[in-house]
C-alpha atoms as a PDB file:
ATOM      1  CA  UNK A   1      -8.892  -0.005  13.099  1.00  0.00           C
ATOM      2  CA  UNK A   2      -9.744   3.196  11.295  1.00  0.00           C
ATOM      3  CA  UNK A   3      -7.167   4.520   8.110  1.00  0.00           C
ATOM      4  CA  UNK A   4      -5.641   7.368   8.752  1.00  0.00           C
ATOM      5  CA  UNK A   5      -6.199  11.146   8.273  1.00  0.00           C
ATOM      6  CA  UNK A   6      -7.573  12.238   4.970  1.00  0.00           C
ATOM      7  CA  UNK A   7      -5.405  14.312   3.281  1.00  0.00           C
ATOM      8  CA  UNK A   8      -7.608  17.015   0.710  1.00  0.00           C
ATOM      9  CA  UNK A   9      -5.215  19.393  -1.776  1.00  0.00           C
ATOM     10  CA  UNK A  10      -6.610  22.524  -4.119  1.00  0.00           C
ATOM     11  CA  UNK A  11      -4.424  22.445  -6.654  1.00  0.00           C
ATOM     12  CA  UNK A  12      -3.637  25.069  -9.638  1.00  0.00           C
ATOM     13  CA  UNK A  13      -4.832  23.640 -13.193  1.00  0.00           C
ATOM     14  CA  UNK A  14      -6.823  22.560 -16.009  1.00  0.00           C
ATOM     15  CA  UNK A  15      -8.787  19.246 -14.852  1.00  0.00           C
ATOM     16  CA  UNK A  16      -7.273  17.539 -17.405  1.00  0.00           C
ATOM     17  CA  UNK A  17      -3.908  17.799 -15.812  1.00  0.00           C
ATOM     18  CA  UNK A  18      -4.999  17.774 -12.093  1.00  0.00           C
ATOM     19  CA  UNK A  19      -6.538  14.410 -13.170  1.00  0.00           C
ATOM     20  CA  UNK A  20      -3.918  13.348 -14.284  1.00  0.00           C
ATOM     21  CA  UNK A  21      -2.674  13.751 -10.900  1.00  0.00           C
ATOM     22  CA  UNK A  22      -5.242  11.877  -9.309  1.00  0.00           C
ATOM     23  CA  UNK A  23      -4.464   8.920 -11.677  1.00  0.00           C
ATOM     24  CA  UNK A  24      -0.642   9.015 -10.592  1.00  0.00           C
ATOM     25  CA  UNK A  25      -1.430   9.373  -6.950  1.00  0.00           C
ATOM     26  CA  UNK A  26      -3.680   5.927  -7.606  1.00  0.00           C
ATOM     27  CA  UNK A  27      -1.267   4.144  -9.970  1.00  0.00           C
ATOM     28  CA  UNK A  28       1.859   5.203  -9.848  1.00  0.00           C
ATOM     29  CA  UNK A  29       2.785   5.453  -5.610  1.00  0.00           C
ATOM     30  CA  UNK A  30       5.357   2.313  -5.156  1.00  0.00           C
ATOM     31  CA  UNK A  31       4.449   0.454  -1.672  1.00  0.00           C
ATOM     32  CA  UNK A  32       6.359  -2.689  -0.774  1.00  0.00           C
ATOM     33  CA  UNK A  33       3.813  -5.588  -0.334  1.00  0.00           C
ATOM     34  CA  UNK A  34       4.147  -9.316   0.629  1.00  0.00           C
ATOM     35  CA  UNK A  35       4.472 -11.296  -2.343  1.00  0.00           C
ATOM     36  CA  UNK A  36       4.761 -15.043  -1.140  1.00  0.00           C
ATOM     37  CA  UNK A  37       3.568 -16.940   1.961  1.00  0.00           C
ATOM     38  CA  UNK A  38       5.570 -19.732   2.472  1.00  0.00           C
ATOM     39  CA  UNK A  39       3.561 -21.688   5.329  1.00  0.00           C
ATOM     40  CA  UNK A  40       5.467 -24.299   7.426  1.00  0.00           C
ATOM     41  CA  UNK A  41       2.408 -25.378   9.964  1.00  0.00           C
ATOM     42  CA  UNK A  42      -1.064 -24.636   9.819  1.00  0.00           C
ATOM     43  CA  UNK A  43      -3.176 -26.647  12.007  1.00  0.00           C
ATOM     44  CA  UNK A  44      -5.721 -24.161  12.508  1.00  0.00           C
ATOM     45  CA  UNK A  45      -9.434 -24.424  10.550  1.00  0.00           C
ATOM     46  CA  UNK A  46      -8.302 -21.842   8.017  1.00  0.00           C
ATOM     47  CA  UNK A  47      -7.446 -23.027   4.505  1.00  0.00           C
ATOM     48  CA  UNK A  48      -3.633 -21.689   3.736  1.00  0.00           C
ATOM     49  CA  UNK A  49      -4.891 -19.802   0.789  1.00  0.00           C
ATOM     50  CA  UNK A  50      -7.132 -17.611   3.447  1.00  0.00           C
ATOM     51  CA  UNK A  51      -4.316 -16.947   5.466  1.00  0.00           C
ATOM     52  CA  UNK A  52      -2.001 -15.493   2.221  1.00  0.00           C
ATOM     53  CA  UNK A  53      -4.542 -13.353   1.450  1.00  0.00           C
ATOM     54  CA  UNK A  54      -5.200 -12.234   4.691  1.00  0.00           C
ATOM     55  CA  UNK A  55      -1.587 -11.250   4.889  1.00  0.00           C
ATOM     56  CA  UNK A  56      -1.327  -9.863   1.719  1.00  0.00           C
ATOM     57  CA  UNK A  57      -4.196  -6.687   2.739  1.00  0.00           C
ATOM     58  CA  UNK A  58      -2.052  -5.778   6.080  1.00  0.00           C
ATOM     59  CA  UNK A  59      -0.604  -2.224   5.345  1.00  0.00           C
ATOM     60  CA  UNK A  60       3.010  -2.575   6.360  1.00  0.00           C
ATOM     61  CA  UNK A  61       5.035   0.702   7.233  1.00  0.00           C
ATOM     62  CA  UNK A  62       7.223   1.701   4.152  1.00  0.00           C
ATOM     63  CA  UNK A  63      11.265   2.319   4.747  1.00  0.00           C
ATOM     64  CA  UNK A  64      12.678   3.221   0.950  1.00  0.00           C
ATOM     65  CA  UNK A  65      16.173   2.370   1.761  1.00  0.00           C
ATOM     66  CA  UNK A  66      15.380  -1.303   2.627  1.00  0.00           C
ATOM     67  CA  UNK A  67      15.573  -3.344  -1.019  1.00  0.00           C
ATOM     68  CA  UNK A  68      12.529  -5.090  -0.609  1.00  0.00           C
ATOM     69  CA  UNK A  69      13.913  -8.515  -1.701  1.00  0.00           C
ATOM     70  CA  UNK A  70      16.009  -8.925   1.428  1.00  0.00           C
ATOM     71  CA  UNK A  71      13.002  -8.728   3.707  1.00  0.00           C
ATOM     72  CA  UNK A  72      11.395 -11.365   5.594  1.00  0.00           C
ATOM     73  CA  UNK A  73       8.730 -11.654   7.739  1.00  0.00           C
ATOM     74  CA  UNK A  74       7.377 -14.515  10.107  1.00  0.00           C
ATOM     75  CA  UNK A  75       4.886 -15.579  12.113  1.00  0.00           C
ATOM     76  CA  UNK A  76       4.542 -18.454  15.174  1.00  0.00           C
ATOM     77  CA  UNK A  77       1.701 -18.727  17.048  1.00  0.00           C
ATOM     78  CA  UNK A  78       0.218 -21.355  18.720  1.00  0.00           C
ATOM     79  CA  UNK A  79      -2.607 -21.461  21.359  1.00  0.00           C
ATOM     80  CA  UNK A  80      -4.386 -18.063  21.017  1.00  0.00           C
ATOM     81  CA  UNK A  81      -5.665 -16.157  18.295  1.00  0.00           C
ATOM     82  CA  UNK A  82      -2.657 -14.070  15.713  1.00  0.00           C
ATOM     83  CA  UNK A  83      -2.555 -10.485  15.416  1.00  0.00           C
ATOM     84  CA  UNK A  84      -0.465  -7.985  13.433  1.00  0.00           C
ATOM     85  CA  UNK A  85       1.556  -7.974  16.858  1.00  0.00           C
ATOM     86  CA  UNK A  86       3.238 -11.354  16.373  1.00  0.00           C
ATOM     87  CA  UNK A  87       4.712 -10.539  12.933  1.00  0.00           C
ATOM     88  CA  UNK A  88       8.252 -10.286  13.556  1.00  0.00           C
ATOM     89  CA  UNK A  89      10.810  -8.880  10.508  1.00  0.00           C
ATOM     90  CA  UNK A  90       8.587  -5.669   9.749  1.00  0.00           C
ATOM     91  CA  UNK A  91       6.454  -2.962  11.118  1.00  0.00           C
ATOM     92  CA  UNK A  92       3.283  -3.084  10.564  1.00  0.00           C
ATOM     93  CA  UNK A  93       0.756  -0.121  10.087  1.00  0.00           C
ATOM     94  CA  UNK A  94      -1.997  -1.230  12.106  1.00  0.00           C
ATOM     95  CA  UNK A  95      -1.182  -2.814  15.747  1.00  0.00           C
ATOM     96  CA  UNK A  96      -3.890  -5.475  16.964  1.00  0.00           C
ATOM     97  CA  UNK A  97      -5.899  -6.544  13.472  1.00  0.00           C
ATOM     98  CA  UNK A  98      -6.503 -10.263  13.918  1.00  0.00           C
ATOM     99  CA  UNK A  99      -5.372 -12.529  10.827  1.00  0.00           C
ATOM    100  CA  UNK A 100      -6.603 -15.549  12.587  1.00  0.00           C
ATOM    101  CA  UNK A 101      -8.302 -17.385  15.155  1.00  0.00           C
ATOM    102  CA  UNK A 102      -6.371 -20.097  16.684  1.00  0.00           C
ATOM    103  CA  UNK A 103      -7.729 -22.289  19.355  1.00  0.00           C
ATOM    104  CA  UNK A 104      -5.739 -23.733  22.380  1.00  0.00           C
ATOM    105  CA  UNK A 105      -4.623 -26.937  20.286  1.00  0.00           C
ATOM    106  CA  UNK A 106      -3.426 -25.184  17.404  1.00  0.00           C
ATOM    107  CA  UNK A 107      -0.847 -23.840  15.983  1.00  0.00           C
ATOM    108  CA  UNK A 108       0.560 -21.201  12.526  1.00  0.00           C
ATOM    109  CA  UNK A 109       4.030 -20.693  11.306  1.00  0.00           C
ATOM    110  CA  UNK A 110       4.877 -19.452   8.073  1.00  0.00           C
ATOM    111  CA  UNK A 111       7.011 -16.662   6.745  1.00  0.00           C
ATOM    112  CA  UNK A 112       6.139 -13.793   4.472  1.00  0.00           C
ATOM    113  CA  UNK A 113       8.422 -12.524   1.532  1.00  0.00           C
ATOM    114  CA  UNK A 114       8.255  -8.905   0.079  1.00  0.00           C
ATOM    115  CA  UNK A 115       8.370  -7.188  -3.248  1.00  0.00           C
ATOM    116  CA  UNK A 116       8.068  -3.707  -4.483  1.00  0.00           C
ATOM    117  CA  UNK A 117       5.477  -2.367  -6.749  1.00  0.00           C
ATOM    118  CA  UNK A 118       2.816   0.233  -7.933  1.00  0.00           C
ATOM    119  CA  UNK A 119      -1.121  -0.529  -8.113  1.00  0.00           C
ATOM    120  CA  UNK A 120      -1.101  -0.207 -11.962  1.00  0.00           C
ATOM    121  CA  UNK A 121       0.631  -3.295 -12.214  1.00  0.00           C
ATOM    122  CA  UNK A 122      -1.572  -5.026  -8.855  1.00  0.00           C
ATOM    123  CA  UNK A 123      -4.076  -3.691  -6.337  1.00  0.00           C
ATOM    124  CA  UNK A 124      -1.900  -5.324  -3.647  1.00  0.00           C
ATOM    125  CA  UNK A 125       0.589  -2.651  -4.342  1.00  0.00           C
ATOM    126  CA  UNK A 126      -2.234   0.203  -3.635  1.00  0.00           C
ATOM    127  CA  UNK A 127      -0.991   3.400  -0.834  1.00  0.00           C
ATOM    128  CA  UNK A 128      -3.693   5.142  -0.980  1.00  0.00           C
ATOM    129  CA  UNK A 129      -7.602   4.643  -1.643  1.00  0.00           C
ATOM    130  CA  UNK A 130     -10.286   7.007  -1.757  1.00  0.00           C
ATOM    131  CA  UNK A 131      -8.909   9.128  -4.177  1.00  0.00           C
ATOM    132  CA  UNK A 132     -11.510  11.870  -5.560  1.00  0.00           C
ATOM    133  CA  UNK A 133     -11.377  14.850  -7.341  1.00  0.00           C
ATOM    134  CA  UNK A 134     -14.275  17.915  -7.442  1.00  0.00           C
ATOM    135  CA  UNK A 135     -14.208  21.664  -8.222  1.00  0.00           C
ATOM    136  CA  UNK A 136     -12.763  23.969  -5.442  1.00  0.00           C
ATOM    137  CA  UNK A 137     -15.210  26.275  -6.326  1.00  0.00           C
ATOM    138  CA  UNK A 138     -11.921  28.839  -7.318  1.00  0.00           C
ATOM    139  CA  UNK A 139     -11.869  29.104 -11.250  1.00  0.00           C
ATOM    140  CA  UNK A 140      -9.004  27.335 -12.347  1.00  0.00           C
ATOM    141  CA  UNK A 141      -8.534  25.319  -9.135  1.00  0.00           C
ATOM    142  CA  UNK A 142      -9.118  21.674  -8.156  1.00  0.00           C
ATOM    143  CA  UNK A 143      -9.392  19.586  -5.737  1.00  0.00           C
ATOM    144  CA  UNK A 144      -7.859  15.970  -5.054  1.00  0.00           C
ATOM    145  CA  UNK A 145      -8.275  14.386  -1.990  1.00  0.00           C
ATOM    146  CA  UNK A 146      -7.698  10.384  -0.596  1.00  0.00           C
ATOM    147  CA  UNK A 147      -6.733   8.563   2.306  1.00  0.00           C
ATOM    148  CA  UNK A 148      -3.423   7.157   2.927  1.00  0.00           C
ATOM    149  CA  UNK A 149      -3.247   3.461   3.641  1.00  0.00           C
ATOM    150  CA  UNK A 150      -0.091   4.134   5.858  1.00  0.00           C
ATOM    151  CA  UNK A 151      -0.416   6.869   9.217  1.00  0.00           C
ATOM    152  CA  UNK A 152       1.600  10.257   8.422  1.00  0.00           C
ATOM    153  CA  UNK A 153       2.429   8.762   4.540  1.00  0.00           C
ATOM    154  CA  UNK A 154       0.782  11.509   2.573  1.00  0.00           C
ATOM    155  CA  UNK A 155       3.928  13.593   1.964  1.00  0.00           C
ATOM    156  CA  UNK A 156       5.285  10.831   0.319  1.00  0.00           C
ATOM    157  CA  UNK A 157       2.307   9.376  -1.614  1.00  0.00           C
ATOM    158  CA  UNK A 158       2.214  13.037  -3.104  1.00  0.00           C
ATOM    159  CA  UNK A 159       5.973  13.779  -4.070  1.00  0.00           C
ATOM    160  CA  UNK A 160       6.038  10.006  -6.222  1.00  0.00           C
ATOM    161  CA  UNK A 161       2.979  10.587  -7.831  1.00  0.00           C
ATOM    162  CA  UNK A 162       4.657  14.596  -8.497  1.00  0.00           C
ATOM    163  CA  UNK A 163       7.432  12.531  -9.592  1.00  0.00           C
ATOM    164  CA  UNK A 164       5.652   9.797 -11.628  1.00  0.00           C
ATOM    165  CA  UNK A 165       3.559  12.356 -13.413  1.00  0.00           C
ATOM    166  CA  UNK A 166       6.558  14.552 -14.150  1.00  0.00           C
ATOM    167  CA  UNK A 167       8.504  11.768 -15.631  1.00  0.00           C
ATOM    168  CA  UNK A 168       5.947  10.612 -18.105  1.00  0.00           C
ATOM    169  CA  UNK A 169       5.695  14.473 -19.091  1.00  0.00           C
ATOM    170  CA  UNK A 170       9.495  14.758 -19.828  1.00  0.00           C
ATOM    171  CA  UNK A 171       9.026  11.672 -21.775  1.00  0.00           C
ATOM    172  CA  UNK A 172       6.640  12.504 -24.089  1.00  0.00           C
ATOM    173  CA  UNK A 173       7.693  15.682 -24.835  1.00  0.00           C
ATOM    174  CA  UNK A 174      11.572  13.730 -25.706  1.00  0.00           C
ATOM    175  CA  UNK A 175       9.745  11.552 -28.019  1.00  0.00           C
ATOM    176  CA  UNK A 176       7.585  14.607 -29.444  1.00  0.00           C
ATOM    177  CA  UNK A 177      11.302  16.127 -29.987  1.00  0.00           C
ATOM    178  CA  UNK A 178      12.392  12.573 -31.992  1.00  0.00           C
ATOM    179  CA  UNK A 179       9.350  12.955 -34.395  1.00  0.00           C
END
């Protein structure tokens, strides 16, 4: 499996406020992320714990207009080995990543339940990784790149972080107003 493309931006500024990008585009992306594992069988060597948190890294494709909440995932395999190909509910990013290795006499069924967050408040939540920033080499210009988690997701990784960044802005300069 390799990540997808990575994405590299020169953008006008200070580095003080193009890091400040770079910090938005790390914390403040949303991505919708399993957030409970409900297992009904597991007779394969692989302690249930293992499995949730093997779940938990798969990158699943992002659709904003689905509340997170209502989605629901599952899994049921028995005799061969599980892939990101028998998850039924969701796309995932990545087609054919094992999650675990079931022999003939075994069997996994469990169901996996969503919620929606940024990686400030959990790494489980992270779009994109990889993020750096260095000198373009153009005075007054910087350079941010990183790689997103999801294929053909940069757009969107940059316009919420835009849109994170530009929020907190606007609300420190209201509360600069208040004082």
């Amino acid at each position: 499996m390799a990540l997808t493309e990575r994405i590299t931006l020169q953008l006008p500024g200070t580095i003080n406020q193009i890091n400040a990008f770079r910090r938005s585009l790390i914390s403040e992306v949303s991505m919708i992320a399993p957030s409970k594992v409900e297992i009904r069988r597991n007779t394969t060597a692989m302690t249930d714990e293992f499995l949730a948190q093997r779940i938990g890294l798969i990158p699943f494709v992002q659709d904003d207009t689905i509340d997170p909440e209502t989605l629901k995932a599952s899994l049921k395999v028995s005799g061969r080995n599980a892939t990101t190909n028998d998850i039924l509910g969701v796309d995932v990013a990545y087609k054919d990543v094992e999650i675990a290795v079931i022999d003939h006499n075994q069997e996994l069924d469990l169901d996996v339940f969503f919620t929606r967050g940024t990686s400030g408040t959990h790494a489980q939540f992270a779009r994109v990784c990889a993020v750096s920033m260095f000198p373009s080499g153009k005075p007054g210009v910087q350079t941010v790149a990183f790689t997103p988690l999801i294929p053909n997701d940069g757009h969107v990784c940059v316009s919420e972080a835009w849109n994170a960044l530009s929020s907190m802005v606007d609300t420190a300069f209201a509360a600069l107003e208040k004082s």
